[in-house]
PDB file of N, CA and C in Angstrom:
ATOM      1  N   UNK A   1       0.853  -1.189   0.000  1.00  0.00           N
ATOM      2  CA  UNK A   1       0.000   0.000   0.000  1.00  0.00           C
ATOM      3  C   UNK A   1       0.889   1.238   0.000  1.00  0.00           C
ATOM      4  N   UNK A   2       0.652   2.215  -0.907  1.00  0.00           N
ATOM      5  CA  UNK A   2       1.598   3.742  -1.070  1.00  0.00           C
ATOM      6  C   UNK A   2       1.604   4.139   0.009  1.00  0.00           C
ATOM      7  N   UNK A   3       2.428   4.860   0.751  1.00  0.00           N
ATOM      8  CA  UNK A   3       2.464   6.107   1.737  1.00  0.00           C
ATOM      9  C   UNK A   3       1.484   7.121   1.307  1.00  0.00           C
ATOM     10  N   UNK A   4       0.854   8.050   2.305  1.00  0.00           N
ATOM     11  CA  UNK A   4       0.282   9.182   1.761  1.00  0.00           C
ATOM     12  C   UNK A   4       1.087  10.187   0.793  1.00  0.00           C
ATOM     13  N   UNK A   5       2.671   9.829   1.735  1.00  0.00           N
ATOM     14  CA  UNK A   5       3.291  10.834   0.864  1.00  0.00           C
ATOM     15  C   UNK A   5       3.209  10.283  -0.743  1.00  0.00           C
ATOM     16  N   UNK A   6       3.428   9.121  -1.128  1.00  0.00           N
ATOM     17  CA  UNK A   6       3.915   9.076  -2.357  1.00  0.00           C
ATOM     18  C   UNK A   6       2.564   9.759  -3.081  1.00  0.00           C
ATOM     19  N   UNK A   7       1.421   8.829  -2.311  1.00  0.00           N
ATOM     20  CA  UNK A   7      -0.050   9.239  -2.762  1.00  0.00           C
ATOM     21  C   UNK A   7      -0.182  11.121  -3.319  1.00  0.00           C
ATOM     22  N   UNK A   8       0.072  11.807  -2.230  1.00  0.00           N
ATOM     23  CA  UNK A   8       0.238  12.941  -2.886  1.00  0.00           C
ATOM     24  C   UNK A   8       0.906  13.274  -3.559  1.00  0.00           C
ATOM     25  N   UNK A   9       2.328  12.647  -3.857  1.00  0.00           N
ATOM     26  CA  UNK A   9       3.452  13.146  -5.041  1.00  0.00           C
ATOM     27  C   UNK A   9       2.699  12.630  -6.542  1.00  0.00           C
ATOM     28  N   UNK A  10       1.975  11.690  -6.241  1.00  0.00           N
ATOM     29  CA  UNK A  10       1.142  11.486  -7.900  1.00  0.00           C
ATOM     30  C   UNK A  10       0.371  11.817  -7.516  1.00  0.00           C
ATOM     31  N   UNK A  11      -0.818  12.344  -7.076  1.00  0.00           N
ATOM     32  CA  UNK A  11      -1.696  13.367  -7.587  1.00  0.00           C
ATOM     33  C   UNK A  11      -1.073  14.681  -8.229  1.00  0.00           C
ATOM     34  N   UNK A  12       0.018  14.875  -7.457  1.00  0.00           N
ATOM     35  CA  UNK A  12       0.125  16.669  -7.897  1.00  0.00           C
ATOM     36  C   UNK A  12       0.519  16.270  -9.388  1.00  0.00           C
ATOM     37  N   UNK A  13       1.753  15.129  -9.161  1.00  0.00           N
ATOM     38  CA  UNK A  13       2.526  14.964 -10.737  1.00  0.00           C
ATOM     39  C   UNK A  13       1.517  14.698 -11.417  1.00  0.00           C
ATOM     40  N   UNK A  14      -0.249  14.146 -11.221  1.00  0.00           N
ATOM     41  CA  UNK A  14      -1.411  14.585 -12.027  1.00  0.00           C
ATOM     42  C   UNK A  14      -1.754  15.198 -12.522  1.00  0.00           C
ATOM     43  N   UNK A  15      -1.914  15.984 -11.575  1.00  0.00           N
ATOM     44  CA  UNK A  15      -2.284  17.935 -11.650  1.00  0.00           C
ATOM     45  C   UNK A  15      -1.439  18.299 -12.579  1.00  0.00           C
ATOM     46  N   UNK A  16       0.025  17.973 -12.858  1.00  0.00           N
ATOM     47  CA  UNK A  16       1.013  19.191 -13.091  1.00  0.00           C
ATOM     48  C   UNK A  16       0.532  18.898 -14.657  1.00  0.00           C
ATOM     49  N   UNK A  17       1.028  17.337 -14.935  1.00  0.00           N
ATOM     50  CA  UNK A  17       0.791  16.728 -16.122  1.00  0.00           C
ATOM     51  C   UNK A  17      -0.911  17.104 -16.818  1.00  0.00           C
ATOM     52  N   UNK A  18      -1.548  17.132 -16.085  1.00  0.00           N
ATOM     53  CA  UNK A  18      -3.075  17.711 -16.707  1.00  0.00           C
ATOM     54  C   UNK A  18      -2.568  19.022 -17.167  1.00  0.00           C
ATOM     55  N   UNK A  19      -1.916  20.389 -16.878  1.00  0.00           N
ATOM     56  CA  UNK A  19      -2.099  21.385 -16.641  1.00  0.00           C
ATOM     57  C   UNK A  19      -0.999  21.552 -17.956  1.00  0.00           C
ATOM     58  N   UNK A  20      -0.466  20.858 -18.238  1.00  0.00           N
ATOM     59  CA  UNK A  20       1.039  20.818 -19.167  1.00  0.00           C
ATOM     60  C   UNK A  20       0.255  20.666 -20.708  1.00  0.00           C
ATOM     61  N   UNK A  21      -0.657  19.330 -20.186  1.00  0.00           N
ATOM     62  CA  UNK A  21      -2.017  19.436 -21.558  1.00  0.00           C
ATOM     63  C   UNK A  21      -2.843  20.590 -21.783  1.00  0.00           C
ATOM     64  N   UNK A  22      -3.118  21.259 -21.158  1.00  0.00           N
ATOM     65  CA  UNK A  22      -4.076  22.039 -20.692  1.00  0.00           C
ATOM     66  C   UNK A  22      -5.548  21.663 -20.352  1.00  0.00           C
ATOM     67  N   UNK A  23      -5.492  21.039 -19.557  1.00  0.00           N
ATOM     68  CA  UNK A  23      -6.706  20.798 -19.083  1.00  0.00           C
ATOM     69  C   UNK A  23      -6.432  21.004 -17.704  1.00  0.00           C
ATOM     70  N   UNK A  24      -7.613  21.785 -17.408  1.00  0.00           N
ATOM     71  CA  UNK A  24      -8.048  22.612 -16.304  1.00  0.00           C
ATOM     72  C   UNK A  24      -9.059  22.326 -15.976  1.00  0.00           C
ATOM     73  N   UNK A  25      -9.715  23.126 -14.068  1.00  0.00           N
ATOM     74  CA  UNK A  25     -10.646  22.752 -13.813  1.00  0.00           C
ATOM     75  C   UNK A  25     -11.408  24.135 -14.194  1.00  0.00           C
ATOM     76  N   UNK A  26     -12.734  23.381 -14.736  1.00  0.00           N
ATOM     77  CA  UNK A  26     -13.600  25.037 -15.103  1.00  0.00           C
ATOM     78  C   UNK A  26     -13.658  26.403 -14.256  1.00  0.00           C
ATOM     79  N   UNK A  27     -13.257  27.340 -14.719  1.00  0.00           N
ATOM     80  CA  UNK A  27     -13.643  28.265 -13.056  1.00  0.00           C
ATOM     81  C   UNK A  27     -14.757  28.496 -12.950  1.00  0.00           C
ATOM     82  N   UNK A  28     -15.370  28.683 -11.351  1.00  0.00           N
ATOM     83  CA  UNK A  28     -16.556  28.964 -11.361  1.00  0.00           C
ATOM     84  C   UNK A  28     -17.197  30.196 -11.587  1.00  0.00           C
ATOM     85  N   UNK A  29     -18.239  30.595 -11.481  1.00  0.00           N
ATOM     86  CA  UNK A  29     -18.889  31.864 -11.491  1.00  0.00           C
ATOM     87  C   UNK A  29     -18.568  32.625  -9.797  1.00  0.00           C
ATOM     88  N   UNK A  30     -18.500  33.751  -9.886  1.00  0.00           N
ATOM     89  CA  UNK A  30     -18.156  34.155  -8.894  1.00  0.00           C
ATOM     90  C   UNK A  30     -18.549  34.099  -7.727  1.00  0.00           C
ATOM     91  N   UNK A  31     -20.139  34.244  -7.737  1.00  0.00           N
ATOM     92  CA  UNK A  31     -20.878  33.801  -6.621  1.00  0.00           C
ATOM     93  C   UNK A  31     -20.809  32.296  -6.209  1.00  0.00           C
ATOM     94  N   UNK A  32     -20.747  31.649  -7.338  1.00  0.00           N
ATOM     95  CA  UNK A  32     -20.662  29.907  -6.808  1.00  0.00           C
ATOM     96  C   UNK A  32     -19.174  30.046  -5.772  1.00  0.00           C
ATOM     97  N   UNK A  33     -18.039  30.864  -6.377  1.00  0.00           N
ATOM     98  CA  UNK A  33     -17.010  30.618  -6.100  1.00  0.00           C
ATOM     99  C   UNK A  33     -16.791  31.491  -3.932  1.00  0.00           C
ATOM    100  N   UNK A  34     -17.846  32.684  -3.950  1.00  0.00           N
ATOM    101  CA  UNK A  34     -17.035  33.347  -2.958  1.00  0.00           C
ATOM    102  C   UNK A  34     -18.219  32.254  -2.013  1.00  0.00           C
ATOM    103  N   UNK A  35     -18.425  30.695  -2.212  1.00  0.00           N
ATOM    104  CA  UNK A  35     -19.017  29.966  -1.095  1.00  0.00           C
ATOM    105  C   UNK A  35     -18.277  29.511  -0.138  1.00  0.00           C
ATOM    106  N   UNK A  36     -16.642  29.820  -0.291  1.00  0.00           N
ATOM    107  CA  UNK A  36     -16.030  29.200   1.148  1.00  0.00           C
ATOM    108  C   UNK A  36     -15.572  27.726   0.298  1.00  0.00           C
ATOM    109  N   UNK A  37     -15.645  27.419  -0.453  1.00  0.00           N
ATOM    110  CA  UNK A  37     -14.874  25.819  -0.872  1.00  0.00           C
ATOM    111  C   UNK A  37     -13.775  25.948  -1.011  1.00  0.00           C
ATOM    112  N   UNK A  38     -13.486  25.301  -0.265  1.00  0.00           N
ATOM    113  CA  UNK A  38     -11.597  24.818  -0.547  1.00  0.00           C
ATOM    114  C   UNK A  38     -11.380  23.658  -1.421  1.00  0.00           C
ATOM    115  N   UNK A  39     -12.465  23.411  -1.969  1.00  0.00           N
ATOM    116  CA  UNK A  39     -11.788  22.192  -3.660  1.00  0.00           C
ATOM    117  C   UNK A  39     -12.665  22.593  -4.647  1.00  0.00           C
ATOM    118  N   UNK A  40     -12.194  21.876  -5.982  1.00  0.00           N
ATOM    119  CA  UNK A  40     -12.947  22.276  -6.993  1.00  0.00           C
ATOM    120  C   UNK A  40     -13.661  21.045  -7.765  1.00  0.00           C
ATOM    121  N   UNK A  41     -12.948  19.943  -7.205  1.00  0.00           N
ATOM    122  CA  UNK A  41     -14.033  18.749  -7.971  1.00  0.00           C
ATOM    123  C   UNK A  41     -13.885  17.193  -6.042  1.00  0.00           C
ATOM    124  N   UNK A  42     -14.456  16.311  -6.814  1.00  0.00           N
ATOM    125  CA  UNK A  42     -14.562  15.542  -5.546  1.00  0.00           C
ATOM    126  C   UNK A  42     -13.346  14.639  -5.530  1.00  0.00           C
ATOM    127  N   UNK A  43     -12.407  15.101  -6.634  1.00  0.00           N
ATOM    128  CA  UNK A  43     -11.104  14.244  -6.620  1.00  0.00           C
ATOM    129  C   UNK A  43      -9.979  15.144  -5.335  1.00  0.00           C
ATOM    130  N   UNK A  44      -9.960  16.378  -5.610  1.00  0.00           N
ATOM    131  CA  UNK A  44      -9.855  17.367  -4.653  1.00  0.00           C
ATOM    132  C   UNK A  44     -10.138  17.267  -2.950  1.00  0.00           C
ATOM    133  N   UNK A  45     -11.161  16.884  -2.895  1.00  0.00           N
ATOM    134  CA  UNK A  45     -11.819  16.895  -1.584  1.00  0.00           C
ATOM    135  C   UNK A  45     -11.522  15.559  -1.261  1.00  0.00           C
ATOM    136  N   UNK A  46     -11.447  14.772  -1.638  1.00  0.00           N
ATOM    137  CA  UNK A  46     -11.058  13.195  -1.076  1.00  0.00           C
ATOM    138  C   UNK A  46      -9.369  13.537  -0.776  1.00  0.00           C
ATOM    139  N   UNK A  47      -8.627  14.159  -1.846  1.00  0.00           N
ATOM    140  CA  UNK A  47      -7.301  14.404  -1.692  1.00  0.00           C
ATOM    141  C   UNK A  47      -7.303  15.737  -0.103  1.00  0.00           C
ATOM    142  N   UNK A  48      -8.349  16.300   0.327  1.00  0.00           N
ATOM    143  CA  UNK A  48      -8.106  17.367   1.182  1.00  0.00           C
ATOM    144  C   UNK A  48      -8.250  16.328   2.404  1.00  0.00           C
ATOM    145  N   UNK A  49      -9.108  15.470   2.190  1.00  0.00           N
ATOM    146  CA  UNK A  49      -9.646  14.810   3.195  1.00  0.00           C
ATOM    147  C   UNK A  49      -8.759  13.841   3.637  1.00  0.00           C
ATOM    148  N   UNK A  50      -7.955  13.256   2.955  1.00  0.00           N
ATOM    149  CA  UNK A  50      -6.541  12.863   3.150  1.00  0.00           C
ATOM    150  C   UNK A  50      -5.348  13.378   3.940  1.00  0.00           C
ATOM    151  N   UNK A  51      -5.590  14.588   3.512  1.00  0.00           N
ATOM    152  CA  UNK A  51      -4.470  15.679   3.956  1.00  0.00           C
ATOM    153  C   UNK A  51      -4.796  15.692   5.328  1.00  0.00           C
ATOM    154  N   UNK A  52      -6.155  16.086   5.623  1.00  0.00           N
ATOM    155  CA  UNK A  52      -6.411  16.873   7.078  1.00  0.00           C
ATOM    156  C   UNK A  52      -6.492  15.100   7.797  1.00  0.00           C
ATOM    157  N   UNK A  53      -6.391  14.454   7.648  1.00  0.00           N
ATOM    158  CA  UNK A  53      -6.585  13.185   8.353  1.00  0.00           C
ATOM    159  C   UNK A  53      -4.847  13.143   8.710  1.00  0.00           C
ATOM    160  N   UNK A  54      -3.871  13.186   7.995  1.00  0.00           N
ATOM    161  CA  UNK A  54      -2.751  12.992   8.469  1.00  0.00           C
ATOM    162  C   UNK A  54      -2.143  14.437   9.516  1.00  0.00           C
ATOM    163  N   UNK A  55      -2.816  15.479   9.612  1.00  0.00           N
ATOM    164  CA  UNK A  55      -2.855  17.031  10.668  1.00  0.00           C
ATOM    165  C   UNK A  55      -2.415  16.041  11.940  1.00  0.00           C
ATOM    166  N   UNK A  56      -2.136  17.261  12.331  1.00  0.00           N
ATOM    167  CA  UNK A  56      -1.704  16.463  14.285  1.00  0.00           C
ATOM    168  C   UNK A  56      -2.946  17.538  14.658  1.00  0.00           C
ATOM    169  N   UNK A  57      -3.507  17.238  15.397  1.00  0.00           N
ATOM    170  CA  UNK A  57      -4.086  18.319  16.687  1.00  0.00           C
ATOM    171  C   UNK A  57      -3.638  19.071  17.038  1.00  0.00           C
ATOM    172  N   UNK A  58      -3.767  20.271  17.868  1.00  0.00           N
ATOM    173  CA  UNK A  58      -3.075  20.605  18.717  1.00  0.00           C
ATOM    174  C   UNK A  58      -1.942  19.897  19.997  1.00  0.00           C
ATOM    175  N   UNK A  59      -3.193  19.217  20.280  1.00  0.00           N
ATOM    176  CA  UNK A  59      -2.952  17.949  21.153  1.00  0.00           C
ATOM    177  C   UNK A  59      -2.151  17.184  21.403  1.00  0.00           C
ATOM    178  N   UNK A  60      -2.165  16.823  20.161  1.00  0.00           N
ATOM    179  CA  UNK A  60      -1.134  16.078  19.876  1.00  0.00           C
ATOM    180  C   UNK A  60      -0.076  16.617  19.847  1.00  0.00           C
ATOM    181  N   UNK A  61       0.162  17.754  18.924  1.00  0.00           N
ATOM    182  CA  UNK A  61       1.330  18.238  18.733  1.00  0.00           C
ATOM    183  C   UNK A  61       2.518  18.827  19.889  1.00  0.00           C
ATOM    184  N   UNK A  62       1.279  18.697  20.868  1.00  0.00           N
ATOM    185  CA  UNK A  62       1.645  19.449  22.156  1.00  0.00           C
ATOM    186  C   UNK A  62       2.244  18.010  22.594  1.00  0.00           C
ATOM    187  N   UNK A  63       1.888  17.170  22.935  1.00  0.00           N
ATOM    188  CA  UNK A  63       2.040  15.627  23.578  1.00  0.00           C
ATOM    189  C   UNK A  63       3.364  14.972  22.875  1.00  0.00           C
ATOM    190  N   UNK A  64       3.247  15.045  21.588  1.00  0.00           N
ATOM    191  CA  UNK A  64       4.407  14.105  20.887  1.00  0.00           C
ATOM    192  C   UNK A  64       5.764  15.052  20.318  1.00  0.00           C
ATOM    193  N   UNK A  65       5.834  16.370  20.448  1.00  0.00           N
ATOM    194  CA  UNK A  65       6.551  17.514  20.243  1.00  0.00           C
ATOM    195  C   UNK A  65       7.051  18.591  20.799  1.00  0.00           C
ATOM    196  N   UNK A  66       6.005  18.670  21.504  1.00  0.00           N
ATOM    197  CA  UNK A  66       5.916  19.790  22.773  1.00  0.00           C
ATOM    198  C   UNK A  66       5.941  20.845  22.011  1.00  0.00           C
ATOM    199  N   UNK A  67       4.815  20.981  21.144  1.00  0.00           N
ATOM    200  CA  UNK A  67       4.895  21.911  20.249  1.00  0.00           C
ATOM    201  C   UNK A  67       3.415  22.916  20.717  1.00  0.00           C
ATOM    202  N   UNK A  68       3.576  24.131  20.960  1.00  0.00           N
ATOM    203  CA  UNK A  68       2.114  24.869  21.131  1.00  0.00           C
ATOM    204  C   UNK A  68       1.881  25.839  20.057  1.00  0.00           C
ATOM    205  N   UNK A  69       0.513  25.942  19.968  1.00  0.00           N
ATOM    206  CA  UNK A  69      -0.043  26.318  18.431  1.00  0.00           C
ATOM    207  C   UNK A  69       0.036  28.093  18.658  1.00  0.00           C
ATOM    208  N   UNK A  70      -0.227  28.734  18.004  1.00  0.00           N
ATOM    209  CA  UNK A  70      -0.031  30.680  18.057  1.00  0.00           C
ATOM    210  C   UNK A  70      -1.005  30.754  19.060  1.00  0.00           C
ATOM    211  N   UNK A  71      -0.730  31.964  19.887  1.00  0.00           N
ATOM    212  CA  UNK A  71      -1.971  32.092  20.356  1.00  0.00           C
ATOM    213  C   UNK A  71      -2.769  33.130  19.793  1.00  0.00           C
ATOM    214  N   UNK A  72      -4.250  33.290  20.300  1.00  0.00           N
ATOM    215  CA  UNK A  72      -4.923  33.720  19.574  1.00  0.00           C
ATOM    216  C   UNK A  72      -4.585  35.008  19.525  1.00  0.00           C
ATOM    217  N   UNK A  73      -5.540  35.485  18.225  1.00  0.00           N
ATOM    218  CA  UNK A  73      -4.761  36.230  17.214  1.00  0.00           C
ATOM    219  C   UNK A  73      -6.009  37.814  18.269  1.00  0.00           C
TER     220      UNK A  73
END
């Protein structure tokens, strides 16, 4: 089974290679667009959903690093 990492090194080398063809993702209309989405198709969002699954917590980060997050702003 791939690592996430490799997993993300071929998607992007996806992306890059789509983008080299030119194929792109449609842009949206503006109003569709100022809705707050952070992806543009559901290949995207499975790949975000990936991403934020491998995040540490705070919690964590604090526990396995001793790392503390900014404080608030």
């Amino acid at each position: 089974m791939p690592q996430p990492e490799d997993r993300q090194e071929q998607y992007v080398a996806k992306q890059i290679r789509a983008a080299q063809v030119g194929e792109y993702p449609e842009h949206k209309e503006i109003d569709e667009a100022e809705n707050g989405s952070m992806v543009n198709d559901m290949e995207d969002l499975i790949q975000l959903g990936e991403d934020m699954e491998e995040m540490k917590t705070s919690q964590e980060d604090l526990e396995q690093n001793g790392l503390l997050s900014d404080p608030g702003q």
